[in-house]
PDB file of N, CA and C in Angstrom:
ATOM      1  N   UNK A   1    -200.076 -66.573 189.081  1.00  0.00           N
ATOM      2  CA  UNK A   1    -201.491 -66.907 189.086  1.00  0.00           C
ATOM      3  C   UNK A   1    -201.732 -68.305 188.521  1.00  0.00           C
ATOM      4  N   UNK A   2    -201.038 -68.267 187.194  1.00  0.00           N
ATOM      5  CA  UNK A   2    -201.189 -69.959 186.388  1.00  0.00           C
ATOM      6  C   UNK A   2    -200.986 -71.134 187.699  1.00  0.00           C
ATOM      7  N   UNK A   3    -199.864 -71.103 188.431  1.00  0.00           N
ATOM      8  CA  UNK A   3    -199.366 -72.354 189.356  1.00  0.00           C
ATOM      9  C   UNK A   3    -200.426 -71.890 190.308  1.00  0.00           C
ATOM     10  N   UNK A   4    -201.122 -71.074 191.026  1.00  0.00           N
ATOM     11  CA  UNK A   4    -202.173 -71.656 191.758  1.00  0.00           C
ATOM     12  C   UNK A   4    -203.337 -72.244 191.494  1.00  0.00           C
ATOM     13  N   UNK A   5    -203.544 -72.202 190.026  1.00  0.00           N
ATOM     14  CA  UNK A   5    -205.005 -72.381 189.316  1.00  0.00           C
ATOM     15  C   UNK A   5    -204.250 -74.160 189.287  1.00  0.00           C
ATOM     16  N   UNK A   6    -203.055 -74.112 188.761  1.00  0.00           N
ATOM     17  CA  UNK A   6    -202.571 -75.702 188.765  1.00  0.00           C
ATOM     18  C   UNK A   6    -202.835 -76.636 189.576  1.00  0.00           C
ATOM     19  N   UNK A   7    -202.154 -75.952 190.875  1.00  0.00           N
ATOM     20  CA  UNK A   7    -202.332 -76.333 192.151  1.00  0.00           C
ATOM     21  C   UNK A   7    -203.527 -76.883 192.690  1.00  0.00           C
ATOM     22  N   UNK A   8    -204.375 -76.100 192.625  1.00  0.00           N
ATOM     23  CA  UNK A   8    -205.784 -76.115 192.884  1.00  0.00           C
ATOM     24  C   UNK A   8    -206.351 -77.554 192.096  1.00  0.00           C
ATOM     25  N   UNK A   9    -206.274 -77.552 190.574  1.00  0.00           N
ATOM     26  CA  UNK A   9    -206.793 -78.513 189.559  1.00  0.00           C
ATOM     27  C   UNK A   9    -206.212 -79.918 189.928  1.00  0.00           C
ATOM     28  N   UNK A  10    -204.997 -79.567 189.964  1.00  0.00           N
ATOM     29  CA  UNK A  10    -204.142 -80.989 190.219  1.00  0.00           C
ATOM     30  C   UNK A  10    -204.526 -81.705 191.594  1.00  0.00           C
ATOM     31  N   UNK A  11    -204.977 -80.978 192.774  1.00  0.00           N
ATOM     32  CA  UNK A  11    -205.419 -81.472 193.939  1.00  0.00           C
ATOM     33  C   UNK A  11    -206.889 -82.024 193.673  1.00  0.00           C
ATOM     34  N   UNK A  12    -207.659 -81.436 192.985  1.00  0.00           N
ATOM     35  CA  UNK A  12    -208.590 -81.833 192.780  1.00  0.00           C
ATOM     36  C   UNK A  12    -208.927 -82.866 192.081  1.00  0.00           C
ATOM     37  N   UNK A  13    -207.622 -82.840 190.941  1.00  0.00           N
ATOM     38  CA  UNK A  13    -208.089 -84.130 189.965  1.00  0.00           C
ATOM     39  C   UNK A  13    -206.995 -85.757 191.107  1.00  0.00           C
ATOM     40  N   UNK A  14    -206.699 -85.522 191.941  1.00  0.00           N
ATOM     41  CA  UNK A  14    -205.735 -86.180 192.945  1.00  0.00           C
ATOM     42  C   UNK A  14    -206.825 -86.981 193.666  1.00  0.00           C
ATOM     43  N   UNK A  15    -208.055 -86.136 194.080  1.00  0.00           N
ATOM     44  CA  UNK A  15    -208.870 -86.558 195.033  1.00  0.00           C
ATOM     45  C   UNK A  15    -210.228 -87.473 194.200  1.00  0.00           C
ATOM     46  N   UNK A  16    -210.246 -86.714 192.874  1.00  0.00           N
ATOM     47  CA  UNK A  16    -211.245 -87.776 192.019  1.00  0.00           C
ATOM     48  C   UNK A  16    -210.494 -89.066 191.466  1.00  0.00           C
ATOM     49  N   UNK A  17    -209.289 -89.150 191.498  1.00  0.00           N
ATOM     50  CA  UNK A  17    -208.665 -90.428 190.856  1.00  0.00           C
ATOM     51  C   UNK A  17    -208.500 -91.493 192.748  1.00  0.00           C
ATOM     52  N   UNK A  18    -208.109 -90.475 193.542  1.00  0.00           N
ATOM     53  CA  UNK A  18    -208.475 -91.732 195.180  1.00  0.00           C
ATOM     54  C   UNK A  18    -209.765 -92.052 194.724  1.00  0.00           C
ATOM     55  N   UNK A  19    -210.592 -91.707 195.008  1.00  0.00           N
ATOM     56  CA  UNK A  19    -212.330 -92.082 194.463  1.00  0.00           C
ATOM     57  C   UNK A  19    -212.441 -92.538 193.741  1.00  0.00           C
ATOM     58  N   UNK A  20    -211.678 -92.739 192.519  1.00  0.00           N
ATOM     59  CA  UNK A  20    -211.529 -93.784 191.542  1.00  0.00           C
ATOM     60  C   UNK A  20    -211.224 -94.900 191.918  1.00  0.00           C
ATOM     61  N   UNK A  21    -210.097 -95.319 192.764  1.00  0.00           N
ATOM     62  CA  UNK A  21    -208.810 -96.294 193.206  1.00  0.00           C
ATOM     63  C   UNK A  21    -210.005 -97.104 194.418  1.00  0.00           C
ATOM     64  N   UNK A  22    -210.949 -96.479 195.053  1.00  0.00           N
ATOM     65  CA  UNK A  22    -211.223 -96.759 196.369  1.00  0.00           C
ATOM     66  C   UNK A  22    -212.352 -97.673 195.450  1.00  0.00           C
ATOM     67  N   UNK A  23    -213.321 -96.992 194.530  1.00  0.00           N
ATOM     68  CA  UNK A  23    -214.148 -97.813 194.015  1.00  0.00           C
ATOM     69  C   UNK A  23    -214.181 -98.902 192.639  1.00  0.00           C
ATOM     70  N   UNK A  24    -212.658 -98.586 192.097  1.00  0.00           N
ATOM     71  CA  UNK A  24    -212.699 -99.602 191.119  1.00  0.00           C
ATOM     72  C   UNK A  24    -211.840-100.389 191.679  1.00  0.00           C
ATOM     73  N   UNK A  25    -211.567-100.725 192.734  1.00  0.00           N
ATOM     74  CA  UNK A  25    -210.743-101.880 193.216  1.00  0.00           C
ATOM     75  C   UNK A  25    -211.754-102.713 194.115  1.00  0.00           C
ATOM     76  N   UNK A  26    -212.460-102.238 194.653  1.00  0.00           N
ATOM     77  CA  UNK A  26    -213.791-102.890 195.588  1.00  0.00           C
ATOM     78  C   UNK A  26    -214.512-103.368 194.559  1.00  0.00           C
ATOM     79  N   UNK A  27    -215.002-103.067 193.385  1.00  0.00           N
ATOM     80  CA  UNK A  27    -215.968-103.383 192.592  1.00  0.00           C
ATOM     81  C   UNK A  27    -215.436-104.536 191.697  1.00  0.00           C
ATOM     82  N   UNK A  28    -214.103-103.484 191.089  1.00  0.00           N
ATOM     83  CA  UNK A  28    -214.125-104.694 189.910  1.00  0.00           C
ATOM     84  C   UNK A  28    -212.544-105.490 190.435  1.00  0.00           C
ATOM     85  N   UNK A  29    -212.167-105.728 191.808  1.00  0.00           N
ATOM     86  CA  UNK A  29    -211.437-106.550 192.165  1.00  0.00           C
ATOM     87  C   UNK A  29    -210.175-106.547 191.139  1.00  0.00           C
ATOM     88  N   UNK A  30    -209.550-105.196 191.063  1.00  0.00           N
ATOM     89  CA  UNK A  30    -208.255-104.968 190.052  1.00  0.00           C
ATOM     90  C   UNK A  30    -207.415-104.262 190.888  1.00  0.00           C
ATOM     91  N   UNK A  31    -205.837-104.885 191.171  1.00  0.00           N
ATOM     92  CA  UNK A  31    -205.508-104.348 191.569  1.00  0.00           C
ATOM     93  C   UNK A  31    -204.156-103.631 191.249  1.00  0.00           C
ATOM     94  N   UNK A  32    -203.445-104.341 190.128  1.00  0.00           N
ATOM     95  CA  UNK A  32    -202.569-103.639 189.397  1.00  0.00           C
ATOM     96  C   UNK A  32    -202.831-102.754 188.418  1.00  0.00           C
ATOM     97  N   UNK A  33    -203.173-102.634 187.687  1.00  0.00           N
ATOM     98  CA  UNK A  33    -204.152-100.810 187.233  1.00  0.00           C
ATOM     99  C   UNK A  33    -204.332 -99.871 187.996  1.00  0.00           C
ATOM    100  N   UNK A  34    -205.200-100.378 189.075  1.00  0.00           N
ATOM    101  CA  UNK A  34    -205.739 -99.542 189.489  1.00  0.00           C
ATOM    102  C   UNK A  34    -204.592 -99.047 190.387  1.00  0.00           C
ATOM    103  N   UNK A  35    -203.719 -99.210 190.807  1.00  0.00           N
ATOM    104  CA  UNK A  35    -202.345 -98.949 191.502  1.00  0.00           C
ATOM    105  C   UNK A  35    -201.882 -98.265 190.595  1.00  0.00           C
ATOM    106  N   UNK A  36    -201.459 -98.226 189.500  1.00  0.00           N
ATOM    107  CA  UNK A  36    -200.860 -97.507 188.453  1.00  0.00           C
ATOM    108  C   UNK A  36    -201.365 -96.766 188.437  1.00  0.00           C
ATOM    109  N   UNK A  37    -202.554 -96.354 188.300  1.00  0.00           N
ATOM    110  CA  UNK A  37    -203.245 -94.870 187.800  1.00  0.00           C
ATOM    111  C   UNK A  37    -203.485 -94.283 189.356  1.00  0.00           C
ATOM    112  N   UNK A  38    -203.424 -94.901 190.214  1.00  0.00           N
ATOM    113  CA  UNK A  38    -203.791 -93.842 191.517  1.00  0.00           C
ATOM    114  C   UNK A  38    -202.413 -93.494 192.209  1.00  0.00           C
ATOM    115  N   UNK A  39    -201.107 -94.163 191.846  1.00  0.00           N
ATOM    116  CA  UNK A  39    -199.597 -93.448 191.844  1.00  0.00           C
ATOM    117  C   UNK A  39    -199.568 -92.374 190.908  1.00  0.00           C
ATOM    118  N   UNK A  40    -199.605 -92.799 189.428  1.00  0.00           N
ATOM    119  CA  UNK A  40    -199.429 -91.599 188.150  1.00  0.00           C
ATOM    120  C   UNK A  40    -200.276 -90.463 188.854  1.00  0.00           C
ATOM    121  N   UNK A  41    -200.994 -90.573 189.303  1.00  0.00           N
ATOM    122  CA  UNK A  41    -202.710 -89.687 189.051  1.00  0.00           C
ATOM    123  C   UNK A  41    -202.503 -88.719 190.329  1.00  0.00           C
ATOM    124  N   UNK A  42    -202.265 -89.352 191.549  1.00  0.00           N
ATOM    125  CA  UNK A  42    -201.708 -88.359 192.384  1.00  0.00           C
ATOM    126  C   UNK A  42    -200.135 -87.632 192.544  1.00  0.00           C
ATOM    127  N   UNK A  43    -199.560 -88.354 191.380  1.00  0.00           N
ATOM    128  CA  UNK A  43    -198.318 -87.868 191.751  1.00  0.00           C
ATOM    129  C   UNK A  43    -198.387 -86.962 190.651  1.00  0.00           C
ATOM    130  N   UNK A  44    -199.180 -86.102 190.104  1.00  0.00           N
ATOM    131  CA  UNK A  44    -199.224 -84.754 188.978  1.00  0.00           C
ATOM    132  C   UNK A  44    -199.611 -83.888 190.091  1.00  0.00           C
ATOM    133  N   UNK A  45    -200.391 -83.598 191.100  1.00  0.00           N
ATOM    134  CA  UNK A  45    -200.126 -82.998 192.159  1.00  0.00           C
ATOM    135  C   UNK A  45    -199.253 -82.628 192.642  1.00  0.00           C
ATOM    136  N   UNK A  46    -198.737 -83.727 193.695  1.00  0.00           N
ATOM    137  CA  UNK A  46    -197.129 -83.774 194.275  1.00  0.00           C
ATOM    138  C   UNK A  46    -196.605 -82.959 194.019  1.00  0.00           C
ATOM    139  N   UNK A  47    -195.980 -83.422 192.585  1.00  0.00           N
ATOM    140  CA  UNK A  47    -194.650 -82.767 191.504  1.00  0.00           C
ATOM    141  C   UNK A  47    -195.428 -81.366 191.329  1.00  0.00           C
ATOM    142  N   UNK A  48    -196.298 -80.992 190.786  1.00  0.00           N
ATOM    143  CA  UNK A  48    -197.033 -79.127 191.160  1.00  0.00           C
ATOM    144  C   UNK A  48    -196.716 -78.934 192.329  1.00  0.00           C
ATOM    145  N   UNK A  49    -197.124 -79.402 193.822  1.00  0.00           N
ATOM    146  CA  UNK A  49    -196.373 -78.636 194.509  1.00  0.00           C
ATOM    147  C   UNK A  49    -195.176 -78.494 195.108  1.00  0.00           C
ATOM    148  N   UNK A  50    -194.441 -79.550 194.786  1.00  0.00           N
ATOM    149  CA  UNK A  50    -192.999 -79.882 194.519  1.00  0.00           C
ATOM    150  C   UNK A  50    -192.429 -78.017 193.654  1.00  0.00           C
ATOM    151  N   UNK A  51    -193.001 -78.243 192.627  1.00  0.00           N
ATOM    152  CA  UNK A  51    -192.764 -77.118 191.430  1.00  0.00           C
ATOM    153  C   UNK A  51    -192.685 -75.397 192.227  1.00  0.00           C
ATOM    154  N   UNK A  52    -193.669 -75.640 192.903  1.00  0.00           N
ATOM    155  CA  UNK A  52    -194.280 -74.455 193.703  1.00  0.00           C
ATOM    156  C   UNK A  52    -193.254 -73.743 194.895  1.00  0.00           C
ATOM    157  N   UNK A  53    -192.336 -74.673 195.311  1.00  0.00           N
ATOM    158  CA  UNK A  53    -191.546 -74.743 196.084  1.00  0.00           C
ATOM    159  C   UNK A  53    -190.179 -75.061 195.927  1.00  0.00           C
ATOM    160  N   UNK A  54    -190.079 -74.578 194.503  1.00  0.00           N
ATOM    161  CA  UNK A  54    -188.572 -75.235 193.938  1.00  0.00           C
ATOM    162  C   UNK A  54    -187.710 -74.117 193.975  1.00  0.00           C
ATOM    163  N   UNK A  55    -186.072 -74.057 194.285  1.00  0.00           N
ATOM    164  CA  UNK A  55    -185.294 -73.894 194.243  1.00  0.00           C
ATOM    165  C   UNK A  55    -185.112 -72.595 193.361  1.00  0.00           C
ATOM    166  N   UNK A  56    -184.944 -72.942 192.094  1.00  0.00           N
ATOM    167  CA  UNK A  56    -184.693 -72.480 191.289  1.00  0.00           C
ATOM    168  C   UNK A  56    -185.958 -72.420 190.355  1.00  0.00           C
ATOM    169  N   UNK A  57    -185.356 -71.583 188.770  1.00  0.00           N
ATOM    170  CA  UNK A  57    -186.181 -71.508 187.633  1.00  0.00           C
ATOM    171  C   UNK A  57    -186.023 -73.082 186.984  1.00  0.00           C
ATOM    172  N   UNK A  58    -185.022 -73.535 187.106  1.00  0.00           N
ATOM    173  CA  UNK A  58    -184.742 -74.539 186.209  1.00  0.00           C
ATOM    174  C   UNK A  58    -185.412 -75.790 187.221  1.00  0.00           C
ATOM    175  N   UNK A  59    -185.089 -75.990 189.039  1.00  0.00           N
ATOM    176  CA  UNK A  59    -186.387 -77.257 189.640  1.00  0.00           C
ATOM    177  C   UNK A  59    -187.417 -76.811 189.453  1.00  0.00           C
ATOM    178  N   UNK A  60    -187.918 -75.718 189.236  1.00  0.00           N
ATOM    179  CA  UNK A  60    -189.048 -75.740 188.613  1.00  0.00           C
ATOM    180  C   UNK A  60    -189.816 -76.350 187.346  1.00  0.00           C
ATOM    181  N   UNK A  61    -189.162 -75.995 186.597  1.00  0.00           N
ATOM    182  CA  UNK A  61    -189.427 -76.617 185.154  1.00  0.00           C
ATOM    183  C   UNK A  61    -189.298 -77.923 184.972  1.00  0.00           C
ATOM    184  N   UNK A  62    -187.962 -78.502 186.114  1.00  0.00           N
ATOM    185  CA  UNK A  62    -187.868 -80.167 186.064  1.00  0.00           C
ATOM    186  C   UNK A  62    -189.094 -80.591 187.228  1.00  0.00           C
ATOM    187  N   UNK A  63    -189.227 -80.322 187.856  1.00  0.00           N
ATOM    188  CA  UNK A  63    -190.772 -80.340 188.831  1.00  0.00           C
ATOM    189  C   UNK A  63    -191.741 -80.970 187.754  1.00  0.00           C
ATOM    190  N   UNK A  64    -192.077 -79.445 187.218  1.00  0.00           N
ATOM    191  CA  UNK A  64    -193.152 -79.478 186.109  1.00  0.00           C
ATOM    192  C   UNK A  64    -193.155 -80.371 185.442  1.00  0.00           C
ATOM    193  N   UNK A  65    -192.141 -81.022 184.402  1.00  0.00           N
ATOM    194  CA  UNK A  65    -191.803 -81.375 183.294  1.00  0.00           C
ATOM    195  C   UNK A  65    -192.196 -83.108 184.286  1.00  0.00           C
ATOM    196  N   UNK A  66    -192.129 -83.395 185.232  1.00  0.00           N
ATOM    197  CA  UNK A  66    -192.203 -84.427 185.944  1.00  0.00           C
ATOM    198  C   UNK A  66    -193.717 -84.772 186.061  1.00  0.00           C
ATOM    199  N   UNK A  67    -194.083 -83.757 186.206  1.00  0.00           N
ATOM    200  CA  UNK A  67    -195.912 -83.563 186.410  1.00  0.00           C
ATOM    201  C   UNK A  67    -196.697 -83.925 185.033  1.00  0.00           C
ATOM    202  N   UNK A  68    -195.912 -83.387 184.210  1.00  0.00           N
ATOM    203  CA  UNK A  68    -196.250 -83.627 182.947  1.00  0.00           C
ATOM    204  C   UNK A  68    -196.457 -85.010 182.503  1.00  0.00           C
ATOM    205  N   UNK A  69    -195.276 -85.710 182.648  1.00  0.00           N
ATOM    206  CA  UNK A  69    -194.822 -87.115 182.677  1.00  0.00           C
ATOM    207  C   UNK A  69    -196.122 -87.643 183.215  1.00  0.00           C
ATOM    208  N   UNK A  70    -196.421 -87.433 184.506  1.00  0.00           N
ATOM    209  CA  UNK A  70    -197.169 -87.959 185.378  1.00  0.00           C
ATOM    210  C   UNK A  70    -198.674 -87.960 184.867  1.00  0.00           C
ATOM    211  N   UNK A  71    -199.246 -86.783 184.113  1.00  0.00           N
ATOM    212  CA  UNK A  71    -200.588 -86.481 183.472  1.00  0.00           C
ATOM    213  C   UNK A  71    -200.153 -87.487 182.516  1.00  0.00           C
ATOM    214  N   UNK A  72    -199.245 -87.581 181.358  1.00  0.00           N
ATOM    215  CA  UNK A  72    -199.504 -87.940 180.173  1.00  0.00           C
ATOM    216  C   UNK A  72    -199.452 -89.954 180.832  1.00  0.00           C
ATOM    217  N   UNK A  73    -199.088 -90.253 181.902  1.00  0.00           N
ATOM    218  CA  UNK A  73    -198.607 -91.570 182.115  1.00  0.00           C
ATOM    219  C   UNK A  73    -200.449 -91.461 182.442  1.00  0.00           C
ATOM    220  N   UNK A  74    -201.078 -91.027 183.455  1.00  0.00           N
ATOM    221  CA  UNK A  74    -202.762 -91.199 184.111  1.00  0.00           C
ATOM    222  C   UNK A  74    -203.460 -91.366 182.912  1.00  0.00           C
ATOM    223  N   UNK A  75    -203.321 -91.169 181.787  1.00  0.00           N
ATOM    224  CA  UNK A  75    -204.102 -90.753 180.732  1.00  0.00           C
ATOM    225  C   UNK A  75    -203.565 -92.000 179.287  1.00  0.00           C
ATOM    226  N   UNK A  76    -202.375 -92.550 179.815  1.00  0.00           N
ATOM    227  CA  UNK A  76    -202.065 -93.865 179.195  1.00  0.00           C
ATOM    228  C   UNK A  76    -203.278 -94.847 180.301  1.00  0.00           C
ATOM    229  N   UNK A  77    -203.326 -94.660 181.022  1.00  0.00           N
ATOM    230  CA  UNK A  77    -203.860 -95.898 182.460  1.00  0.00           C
ATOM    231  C   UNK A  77    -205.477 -96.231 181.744  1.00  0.00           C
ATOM    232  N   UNK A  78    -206.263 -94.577 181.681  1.00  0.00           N
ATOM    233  CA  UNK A  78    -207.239 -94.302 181.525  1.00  0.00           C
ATOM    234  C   UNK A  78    -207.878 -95.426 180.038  1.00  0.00           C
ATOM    235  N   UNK A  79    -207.004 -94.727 179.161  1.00  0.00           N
ATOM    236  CA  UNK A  79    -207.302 -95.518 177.931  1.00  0.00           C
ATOM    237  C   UNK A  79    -207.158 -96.515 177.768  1.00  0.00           C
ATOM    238  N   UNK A  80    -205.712 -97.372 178.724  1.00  0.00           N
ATOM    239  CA  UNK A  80    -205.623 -98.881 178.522  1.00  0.00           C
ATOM    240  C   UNK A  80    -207.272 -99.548 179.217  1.00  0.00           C
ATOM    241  N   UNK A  81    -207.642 -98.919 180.254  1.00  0.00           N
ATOM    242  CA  UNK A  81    -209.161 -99.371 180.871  1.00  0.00           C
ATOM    243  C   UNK A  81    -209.845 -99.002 180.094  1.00  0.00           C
ATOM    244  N   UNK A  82    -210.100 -97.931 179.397  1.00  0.00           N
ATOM    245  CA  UNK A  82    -211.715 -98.072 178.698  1.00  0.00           C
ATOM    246  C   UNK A  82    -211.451 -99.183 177.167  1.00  0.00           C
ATOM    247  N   UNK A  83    -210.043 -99.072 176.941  1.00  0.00           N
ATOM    248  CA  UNK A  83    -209.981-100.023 175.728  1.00  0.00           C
ATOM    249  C   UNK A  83    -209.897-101.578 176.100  1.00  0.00           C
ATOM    250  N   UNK A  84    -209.682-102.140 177.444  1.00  0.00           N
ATOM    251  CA  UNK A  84    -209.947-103.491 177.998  1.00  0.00           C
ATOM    252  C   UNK A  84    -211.411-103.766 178.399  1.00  0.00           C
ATOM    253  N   UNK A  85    -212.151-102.364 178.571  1.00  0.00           N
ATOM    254  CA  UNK A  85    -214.175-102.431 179.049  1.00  0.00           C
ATOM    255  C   UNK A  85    -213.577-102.761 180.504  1.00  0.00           C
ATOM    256  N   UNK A  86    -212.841-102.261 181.393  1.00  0.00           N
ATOM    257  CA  UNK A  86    -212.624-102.127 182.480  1.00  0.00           C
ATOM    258  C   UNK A  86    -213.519-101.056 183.052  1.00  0.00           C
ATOM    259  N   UNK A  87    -213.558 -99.940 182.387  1.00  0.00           N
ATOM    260  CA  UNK A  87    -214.499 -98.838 182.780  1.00  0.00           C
ATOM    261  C   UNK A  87    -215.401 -98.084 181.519  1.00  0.00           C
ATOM    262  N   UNK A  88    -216.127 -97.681 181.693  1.00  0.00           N
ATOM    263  CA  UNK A  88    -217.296 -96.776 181.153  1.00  0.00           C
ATOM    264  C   UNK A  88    -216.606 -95.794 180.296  1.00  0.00           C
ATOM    265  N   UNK A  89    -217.566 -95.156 178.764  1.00  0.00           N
ATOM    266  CA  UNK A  89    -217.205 -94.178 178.369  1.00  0.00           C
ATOM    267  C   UNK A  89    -217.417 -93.268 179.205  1.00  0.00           C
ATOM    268  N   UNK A  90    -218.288 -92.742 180.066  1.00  0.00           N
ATOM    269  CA  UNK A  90    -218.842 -91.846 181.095  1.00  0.00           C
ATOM    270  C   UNK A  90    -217.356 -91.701 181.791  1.00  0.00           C
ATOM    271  N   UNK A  91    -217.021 -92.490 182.949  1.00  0.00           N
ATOM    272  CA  UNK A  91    -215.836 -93.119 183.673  1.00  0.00           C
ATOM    273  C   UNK A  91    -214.542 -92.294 182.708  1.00  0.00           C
ATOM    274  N   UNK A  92    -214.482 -92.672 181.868  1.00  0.00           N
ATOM    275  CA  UNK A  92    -212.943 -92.346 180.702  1.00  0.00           C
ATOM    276  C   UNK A  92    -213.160 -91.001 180.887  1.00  0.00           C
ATOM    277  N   UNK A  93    -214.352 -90.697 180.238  1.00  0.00           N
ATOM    278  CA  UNK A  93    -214.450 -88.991 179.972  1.00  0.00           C
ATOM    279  C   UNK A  93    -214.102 -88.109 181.201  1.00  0.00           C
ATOM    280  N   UNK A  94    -214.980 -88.846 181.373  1.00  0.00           N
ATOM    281  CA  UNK A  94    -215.214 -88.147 183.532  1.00  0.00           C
ATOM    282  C   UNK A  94    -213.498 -87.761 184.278  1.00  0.00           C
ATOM    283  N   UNK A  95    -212.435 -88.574 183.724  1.00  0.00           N
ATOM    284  CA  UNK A  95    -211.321 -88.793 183.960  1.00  0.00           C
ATOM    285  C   UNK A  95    -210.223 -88.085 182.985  1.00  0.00           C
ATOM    286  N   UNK A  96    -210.719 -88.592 181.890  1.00  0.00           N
ATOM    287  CA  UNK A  96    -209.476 -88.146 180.894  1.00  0.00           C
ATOM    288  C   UNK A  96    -209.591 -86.892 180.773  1.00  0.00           C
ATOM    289  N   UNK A  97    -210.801 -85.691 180.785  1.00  0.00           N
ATOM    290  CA  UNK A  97    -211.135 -84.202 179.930  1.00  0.00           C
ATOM    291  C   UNK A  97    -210.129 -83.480 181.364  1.00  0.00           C
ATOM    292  N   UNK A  98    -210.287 -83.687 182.342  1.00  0.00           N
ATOM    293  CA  UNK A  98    -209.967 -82.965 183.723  1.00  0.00           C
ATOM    294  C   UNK A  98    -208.315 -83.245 183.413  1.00  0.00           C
ATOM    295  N   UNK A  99    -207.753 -84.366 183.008  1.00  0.00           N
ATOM    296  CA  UNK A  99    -206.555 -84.728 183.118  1.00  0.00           C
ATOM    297  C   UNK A  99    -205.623 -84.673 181.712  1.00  0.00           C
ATOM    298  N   UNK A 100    -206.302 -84.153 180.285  1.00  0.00           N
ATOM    299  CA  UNK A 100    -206.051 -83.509 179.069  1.00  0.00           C
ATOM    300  C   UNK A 100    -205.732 -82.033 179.768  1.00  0.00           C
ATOM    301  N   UNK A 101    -206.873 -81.635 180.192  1.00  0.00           N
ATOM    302  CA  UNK A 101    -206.929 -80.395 181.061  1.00  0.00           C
ATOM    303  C   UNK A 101    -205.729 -79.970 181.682  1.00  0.00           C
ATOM    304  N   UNK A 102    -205.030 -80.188 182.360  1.00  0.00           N
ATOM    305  CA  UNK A 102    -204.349 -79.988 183.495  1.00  0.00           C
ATOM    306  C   UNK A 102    -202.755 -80.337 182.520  1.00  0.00           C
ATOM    307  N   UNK A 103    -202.704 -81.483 181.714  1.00  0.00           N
ATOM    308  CA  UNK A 103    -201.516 -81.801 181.319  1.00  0.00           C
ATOM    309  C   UNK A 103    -201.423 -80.486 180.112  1.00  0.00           C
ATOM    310  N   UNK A 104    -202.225 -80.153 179.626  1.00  0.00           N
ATOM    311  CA  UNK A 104    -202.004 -79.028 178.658  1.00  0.00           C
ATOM    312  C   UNK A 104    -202.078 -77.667 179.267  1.00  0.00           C
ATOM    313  N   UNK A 105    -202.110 -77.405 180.809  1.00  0.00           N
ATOM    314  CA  UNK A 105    -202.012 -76.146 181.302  1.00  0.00           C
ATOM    315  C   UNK A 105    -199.944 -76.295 182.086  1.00  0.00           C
ATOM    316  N   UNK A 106    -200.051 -77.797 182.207  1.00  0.00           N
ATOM    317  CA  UNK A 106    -198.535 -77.658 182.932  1.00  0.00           C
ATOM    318  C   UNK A 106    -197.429 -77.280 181.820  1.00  0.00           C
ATOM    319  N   UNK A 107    -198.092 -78.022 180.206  1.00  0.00           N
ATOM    320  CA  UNK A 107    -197.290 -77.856 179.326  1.00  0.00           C
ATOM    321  C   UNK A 107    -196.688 -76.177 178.748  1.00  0.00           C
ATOM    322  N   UNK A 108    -198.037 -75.262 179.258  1.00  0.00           N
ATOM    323  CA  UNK A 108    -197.661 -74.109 179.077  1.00  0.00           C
ATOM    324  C   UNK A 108    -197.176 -73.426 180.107  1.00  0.00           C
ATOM    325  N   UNK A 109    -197.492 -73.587 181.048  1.00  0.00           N
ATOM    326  CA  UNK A 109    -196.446 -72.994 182.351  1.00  0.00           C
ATOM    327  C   UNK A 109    -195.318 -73.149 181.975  1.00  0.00           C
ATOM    328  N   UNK A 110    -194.512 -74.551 181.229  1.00  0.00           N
ATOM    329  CA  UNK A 110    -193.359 -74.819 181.106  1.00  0.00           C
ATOM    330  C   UNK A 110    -192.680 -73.961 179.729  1.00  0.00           C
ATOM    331  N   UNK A 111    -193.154 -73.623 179.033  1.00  0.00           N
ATOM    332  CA  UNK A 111    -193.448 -73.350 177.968  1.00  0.00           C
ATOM    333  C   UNK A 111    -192.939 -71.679 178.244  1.00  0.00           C
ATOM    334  N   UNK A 112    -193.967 -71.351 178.882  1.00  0.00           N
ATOM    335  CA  UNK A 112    -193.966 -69.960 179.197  1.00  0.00           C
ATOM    336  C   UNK A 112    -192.598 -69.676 179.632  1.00  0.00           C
ATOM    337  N   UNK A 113    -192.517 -70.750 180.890  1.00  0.00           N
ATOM    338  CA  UNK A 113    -191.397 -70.463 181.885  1.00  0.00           C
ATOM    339  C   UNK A 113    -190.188 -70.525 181.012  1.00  0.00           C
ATOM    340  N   UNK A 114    -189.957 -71.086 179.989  1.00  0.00           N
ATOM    341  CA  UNK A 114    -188.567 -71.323 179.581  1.00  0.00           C
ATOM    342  C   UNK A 114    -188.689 -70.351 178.897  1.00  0.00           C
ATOM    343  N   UNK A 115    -188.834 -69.311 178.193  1.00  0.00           N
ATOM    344  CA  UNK A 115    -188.949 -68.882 177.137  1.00  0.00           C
ATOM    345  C   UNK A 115    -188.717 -67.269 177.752  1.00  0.00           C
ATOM    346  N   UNK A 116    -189.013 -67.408 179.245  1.00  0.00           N
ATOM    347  CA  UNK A 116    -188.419 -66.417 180.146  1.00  0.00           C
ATOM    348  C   UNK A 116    -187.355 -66.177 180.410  1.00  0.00           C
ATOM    349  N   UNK A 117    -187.033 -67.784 180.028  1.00  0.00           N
ATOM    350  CA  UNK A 117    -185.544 -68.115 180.737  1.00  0.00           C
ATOM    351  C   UNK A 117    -184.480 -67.293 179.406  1.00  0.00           C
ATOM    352  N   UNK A 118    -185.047 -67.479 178.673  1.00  0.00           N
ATOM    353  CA  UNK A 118    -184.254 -67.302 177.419  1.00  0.00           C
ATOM    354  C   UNK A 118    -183.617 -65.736 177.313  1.00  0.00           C
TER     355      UNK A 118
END
């Protein structure tokens, strides 16, 4: 049940960070940031359904553990912009709570999952 609720979140937070990428590059004419966070940002998706479709217990967890990487890297991006006034507290929040979110639900899938393993 957890990896479809993932699934679901991670696609969703995939499609608000394109919508991010499409309008903070037209607006504020940035284009290395904004490349960084719309690779990191969709690739916590990916790697979930990468995860979803893995092999084993253990590509799973390295899936995950990749996704993880990938949330905690979107959420370095996020803060380097609101701490340059690249974007809005609104903008940060709007971004970072969905993507705290999601990196602390993969952390327990993984969490869970190993502890199965055990």
């Amino acid at each position: 049940m957890s990896e479809s609720i993932i699934a679901k979140k991670s696609f969703e937070f995939a499609i608000s960070i394109v919508n991010f990428y499409k309008k903070f590059s037209l607006e504020k004419k940035e284009f290395i940031l904004s490349k960084q966070i719309l690779r990191s940002g969709t690739s916590v998706g990916a790697n979930v359904r990468e995860a979803l479709n893995a092999q084993s217990r253990m590509d799973f967890i390295h899936k995950l553990s990749i996704s993880q990487k990938e949330s905690d890297e979107t959420i370095y991006w996020l803060e380097l912009l609101f701490a340059t006034d690249y974007i809005s507290q609104d903008e940060f929040n709007s971004l970072k709570n969905p993507a705290l979110e999601i990196l602390k639900m993969i952390r327990s899938i993984i969490i869970t999952t190993k502890s199965k393993n055990s």
